[in-house]
Protein backbone atom coordinates (compact mmCIF):
# COMPACT_ATOMS: atom_id res chain seq x y z
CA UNK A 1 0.00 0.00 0.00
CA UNK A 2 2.87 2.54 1.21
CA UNK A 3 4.60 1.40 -2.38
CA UNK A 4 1.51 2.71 -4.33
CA UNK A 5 0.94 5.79 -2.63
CA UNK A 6 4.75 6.63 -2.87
CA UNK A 7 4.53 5.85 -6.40
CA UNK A 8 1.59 7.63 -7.38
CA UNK A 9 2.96 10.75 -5.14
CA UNK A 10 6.29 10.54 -7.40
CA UNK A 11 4.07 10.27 -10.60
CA UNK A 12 1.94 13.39 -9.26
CA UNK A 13 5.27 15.58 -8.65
CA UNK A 14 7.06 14.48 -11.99
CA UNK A 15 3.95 15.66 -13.88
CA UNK A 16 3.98 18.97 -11.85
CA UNK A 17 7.61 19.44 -12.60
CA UNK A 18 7.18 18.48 -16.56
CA UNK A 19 3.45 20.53 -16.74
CA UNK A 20 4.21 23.82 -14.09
CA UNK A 21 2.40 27.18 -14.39
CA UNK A 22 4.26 28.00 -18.47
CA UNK A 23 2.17 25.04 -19.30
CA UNK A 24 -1.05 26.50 -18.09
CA UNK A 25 -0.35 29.97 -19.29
CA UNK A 26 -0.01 28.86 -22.64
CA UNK A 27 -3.16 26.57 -22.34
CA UNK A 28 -4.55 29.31 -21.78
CA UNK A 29 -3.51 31.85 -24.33
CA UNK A 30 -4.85 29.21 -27.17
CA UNK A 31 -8.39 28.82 -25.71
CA UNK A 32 -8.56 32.50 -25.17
CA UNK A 33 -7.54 32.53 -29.26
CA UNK A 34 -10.26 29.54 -30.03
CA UNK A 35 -12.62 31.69 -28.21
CA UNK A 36 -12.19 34.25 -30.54
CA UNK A 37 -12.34 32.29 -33.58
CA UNK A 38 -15.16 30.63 -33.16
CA UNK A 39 -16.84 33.94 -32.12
CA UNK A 40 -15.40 34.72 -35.90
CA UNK A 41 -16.89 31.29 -37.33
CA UNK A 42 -20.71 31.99 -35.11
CA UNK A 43 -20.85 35.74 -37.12
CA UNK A 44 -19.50 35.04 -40.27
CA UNK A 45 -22.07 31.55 -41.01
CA UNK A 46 -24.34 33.91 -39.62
CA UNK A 47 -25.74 31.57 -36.61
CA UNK A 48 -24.68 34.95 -33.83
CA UNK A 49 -28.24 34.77 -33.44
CA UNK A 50 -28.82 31.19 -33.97
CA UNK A 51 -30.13 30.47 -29.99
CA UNK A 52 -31.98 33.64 -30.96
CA UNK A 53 -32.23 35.87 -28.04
CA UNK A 54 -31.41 33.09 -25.52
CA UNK A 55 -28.65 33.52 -23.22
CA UNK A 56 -26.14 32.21 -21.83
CA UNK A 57 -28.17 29.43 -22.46
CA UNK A 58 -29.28 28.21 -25.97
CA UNK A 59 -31.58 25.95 -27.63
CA UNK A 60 -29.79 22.82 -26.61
CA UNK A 61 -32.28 20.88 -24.69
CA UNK A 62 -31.41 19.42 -21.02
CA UNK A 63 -28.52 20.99 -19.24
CA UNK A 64 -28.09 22.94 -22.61
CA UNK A 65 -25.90 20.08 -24.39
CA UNK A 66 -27.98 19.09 -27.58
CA UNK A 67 -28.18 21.89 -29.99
CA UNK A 68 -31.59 21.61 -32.27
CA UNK A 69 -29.84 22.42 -35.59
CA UNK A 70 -26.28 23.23 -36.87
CA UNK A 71 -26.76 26.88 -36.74
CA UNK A 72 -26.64 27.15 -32.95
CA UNK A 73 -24.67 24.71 -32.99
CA UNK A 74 -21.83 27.35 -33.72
CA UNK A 75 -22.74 29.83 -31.30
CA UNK A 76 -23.35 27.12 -28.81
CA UNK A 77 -19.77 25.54 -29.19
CA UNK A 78 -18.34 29.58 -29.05
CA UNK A 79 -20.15 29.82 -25.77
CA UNK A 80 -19.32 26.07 -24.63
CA UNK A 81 -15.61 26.92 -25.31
CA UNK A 82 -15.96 30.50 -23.86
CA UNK A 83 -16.99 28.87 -20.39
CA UNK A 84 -13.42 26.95 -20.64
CA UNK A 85 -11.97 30.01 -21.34
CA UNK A 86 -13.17 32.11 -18.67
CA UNK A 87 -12.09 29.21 -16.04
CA UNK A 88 -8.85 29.08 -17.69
CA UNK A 89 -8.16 32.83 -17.17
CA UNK A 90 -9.83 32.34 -13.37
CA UNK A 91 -7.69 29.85 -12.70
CA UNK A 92 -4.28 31.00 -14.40
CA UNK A 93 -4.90 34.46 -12.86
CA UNK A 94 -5.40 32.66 -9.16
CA UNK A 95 -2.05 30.14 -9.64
CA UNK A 96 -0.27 33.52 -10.55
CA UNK A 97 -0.87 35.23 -7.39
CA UNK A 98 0.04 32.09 -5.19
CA UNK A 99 3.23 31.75 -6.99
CA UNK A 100 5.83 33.24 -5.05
CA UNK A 101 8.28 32.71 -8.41
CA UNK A 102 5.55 34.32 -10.92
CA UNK A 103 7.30 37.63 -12.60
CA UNK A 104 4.55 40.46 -11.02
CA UNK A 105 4.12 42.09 -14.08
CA UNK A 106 2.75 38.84 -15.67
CA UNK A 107 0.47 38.39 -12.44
CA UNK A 108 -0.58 42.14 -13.26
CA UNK A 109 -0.74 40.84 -16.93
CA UNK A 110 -3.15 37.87 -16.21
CA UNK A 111 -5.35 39.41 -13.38
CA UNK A 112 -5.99 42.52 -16.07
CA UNK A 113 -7.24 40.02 -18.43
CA UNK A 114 -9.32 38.15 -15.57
CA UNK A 115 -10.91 41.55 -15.00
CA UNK A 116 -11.84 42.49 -18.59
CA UNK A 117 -13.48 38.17 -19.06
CA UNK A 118 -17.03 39.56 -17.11
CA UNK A 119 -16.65 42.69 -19.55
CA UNK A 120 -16.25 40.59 -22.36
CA UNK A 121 -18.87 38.52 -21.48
CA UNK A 122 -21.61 41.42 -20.38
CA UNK A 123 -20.60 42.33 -24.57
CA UNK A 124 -21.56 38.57 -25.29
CA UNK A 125 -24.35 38.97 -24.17
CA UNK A 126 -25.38 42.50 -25.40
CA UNK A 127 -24.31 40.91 -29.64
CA UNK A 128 -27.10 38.40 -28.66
CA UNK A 129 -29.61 40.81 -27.16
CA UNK A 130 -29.02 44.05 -29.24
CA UNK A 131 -26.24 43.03 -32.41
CA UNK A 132 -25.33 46.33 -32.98
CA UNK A 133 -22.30 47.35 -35.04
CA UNK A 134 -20.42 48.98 -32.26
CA UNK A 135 -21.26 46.46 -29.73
CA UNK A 136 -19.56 43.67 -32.47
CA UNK A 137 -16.51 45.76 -32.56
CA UNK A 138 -16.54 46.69 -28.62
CA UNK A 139 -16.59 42.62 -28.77
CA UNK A 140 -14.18 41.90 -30.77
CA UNK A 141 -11.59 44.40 -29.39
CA UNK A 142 -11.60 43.44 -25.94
CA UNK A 143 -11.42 40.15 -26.64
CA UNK A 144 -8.33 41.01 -28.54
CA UNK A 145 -6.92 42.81 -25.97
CA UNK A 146 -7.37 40.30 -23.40
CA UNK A 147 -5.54 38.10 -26.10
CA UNK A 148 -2.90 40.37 -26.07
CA UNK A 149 -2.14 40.14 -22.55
CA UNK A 150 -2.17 36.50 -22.12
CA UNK A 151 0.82 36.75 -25.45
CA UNK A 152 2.56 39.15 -23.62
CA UNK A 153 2.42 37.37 -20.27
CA UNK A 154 3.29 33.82 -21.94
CA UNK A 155 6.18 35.30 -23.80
CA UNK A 156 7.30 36.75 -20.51
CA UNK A 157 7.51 33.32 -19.05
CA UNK A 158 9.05 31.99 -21.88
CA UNK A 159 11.47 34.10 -22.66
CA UNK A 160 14.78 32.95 -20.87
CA UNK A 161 14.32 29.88 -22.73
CA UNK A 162 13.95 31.70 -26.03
CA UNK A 163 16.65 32.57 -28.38
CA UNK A 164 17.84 35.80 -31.03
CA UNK A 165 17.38 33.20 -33.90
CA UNK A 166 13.95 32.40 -33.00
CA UNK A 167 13.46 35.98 -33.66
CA UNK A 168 14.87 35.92 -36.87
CA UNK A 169 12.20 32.94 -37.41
CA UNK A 170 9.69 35.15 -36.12
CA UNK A 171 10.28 37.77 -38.93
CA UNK A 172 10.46 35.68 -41.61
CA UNK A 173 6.68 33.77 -40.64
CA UNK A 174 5.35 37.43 -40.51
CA UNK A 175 7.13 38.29 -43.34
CA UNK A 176 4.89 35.37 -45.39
CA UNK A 177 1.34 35.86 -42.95
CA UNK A 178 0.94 39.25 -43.59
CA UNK A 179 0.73 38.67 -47.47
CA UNK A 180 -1.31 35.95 -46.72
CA UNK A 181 -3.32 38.19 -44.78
CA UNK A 182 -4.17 40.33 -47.85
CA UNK A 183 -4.77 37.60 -49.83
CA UNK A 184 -7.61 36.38 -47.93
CA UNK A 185 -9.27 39.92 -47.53
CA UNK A 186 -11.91 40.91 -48.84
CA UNK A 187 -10.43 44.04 -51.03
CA UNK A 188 -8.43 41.60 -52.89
CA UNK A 189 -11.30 38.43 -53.46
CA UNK A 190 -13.85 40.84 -53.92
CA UNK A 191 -13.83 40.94 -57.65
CA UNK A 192 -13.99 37.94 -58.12
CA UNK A 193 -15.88 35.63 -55.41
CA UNK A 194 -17.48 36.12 -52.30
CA UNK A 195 -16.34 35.79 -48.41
CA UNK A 196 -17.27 32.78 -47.78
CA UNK A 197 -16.79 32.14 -44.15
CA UNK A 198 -13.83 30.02 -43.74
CA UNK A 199 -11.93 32.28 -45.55
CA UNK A 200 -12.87 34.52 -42.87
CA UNK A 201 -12.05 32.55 -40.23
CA UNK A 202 -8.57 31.69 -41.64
CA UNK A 203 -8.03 35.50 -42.18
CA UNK A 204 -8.96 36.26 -38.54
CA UNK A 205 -6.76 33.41 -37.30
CA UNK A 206 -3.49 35.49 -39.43
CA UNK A 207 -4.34 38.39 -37.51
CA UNK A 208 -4.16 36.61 -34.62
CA UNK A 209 -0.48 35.34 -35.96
CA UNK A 210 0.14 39.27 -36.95
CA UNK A 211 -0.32 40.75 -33.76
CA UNK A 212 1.41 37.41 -31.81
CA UNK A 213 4.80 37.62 -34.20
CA UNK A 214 5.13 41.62 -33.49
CA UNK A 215 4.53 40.88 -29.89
CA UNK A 216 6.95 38.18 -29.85
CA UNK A 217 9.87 40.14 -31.68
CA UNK A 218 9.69 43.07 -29.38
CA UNK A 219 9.86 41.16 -26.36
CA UNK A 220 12.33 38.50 -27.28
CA UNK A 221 14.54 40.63 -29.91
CA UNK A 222 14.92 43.24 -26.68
CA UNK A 223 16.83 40.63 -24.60
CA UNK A 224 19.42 39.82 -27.45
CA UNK A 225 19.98 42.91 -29.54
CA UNK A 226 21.50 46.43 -28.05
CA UNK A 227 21.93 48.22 -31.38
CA UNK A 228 19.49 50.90 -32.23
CA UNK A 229 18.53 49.97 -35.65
CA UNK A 230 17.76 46.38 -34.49
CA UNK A 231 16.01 48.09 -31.65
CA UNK A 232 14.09 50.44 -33.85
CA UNK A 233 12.34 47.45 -36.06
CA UNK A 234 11.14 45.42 -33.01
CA UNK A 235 9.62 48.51 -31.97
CA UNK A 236 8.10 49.42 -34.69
CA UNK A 237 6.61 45.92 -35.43
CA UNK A 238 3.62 45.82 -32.64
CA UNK A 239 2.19 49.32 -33.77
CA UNK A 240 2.32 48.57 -37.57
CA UNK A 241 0.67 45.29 -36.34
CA UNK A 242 -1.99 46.25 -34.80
CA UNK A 243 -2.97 49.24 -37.58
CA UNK A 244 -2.78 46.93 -40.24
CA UNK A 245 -5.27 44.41 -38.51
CA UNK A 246 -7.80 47.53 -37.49
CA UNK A 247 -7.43 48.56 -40.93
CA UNK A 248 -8.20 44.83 -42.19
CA UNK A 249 -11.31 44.50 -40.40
CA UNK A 250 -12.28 48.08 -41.44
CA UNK A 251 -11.75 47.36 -45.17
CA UNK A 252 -14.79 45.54 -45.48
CA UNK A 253 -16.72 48.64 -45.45
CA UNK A 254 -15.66 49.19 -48.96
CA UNK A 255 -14.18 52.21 -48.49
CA UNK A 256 -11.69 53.10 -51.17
CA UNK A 257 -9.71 55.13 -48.71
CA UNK A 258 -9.52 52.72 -45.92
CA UNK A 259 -8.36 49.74 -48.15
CA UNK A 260 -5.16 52.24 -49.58
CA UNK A 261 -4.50 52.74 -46.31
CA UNK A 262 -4.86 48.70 -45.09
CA UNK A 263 -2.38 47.45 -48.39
CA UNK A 264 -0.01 50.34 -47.63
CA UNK A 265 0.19 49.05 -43.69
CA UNK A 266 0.70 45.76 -44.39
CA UNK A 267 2.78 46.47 -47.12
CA UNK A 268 5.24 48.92 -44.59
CA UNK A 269 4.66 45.89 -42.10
CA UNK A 270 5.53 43.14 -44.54
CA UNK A 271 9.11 45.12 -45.39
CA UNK A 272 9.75 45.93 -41.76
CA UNK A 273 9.32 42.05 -41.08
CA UNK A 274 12.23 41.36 -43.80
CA UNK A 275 14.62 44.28 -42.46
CA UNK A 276 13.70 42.56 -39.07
CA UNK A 277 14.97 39.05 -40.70
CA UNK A 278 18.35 41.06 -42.42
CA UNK A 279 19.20 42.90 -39.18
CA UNK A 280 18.76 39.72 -36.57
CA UNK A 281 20.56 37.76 -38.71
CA UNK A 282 23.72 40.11 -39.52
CA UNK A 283 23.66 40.92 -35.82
CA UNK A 284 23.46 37.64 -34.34
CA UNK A 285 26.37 36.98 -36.65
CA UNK A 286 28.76 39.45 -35.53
């Protein structure tokens, strides 16, 4: 008996060392992204309203787990995953503050985000009960935000393991999503299909890459390059980031003015990704 309960205490402690509070963080960062994506996937197929004004439960029968059709399905599985989410910020945000070894400014990171989840769910609620244009994009920006902070906190904990050529690799993927970014928008398929709304979803999920990669190259490139014009392009990165994706999701207006301005972003972004690549890589060199 005393064998078994040693055993299973050693198994217990080897998966606390292997899976420790990095792990968690990170968990929670991608259901925190899902979240957001299959917010994308519920408005874009249309189904936002598909438990009609029902909330937070749906349509879906006893203890709200059987959908009736597969358009609440969607908005049903963004709220089912949403639930997971807000726990997972709860909980990451509570493990934080016990932690004597958590970096502060990534508790103050997490707790900001656990703060803004009852925010971003009073705007859940309002899409469902008004669906308003403002209250979409009041939506969709906090939940950014709070997306934001969980990269910036997870990078934080990360970063002493990280290294000045995974920055370099961190260029060169933004250097091909932002592209890819345009090429999924709906100023450059416009003329000649619709937006259907995968195609929306998988443009969403670059933005979500965008804004991660200029995060990532400011906070990493900082701890491994001292010279001023290395210095200059990670700074510039997160700001260029985060216009060009505004000015993404604003392009669908149709405004002739407002796409210019979304091509010449990401096209500023896309060459200040492969300067980034140049200058990490002739700098790590010498």
């Amino acid at each position: 008996m005393s064998s078994t309960t040693h055993t299973s205490n050693s198994t217990m402690r080897s998966l606390r060392d292997r899976f420790g509070f990095p792990h968690l963080l990170a968990g929670t960062l991608v259901l925190v992204g899902a979240t957001i994506l299959l917010g994308v996937a519920a408005k874009a197929t249309g189904s936002g309203l598909g438990c009609e004004a029902n909330w937070p439960r749906c349509d879906a029968g006893p203890f709200n787990l059987f959908p009736a059709h597969i358009v609440s399905f969607y908005e049903w599985f963004h709220r089912f995953v949403s639930m997971f989410a807000g726990f997972a910020i709860i909980g990451t945000a509570v493990a934080s503050i016990r932690r004597a070894n958590v970096d502060r400014r990534v508790t103050a990171l997490v707790v900001l985000g656990m703060v803004l989840t009852p925010v971003q769910v009073a705007l859940g609620r309002e899409t469902v009960q008004q669906y308003t244009t403002n209250i979409l994009s009041l939506h969709f920006w906090t939940a950014i935000l709070i997306f934001t902070l969980f990269v910036v906190a997870t990078i934080l904990v990360w970063a002493p393991r990280l290294t000045a050529g995974q920055v370099t690799t961190a260029f060169a993927v933004g250097s091909l999503t932002v592209p890819a970014h345009v090429g999924l928008s709906l100023f450059y398929l416009a003329p000649t299909t619709s937006y259907p709304p995968r195609v929306q979803i998988a443009q969403y999920a670059l933005s979500l890459a965008v804004v991660s990669v200029a995060v990532f190259v400011v906070l990493v490139g900082r701890r491994h390059f001292e010279k001023r014009g290395v210095r200059s392009v990670l700074a510039l990165s997160p700001l260029l980031a985060y216009l060009t994706v505004f000015f993404g999701r604003q392009s669908v207006v149709g405004y002739r003015l407002v796409e210019l301005t979304y091509l010449g972003l990401a096209a500023v972004l896309t060459g200040i990704f492969l300067v980034g690549i140049w200058l990490t890589k002739s700098n790590a060199r010498s």
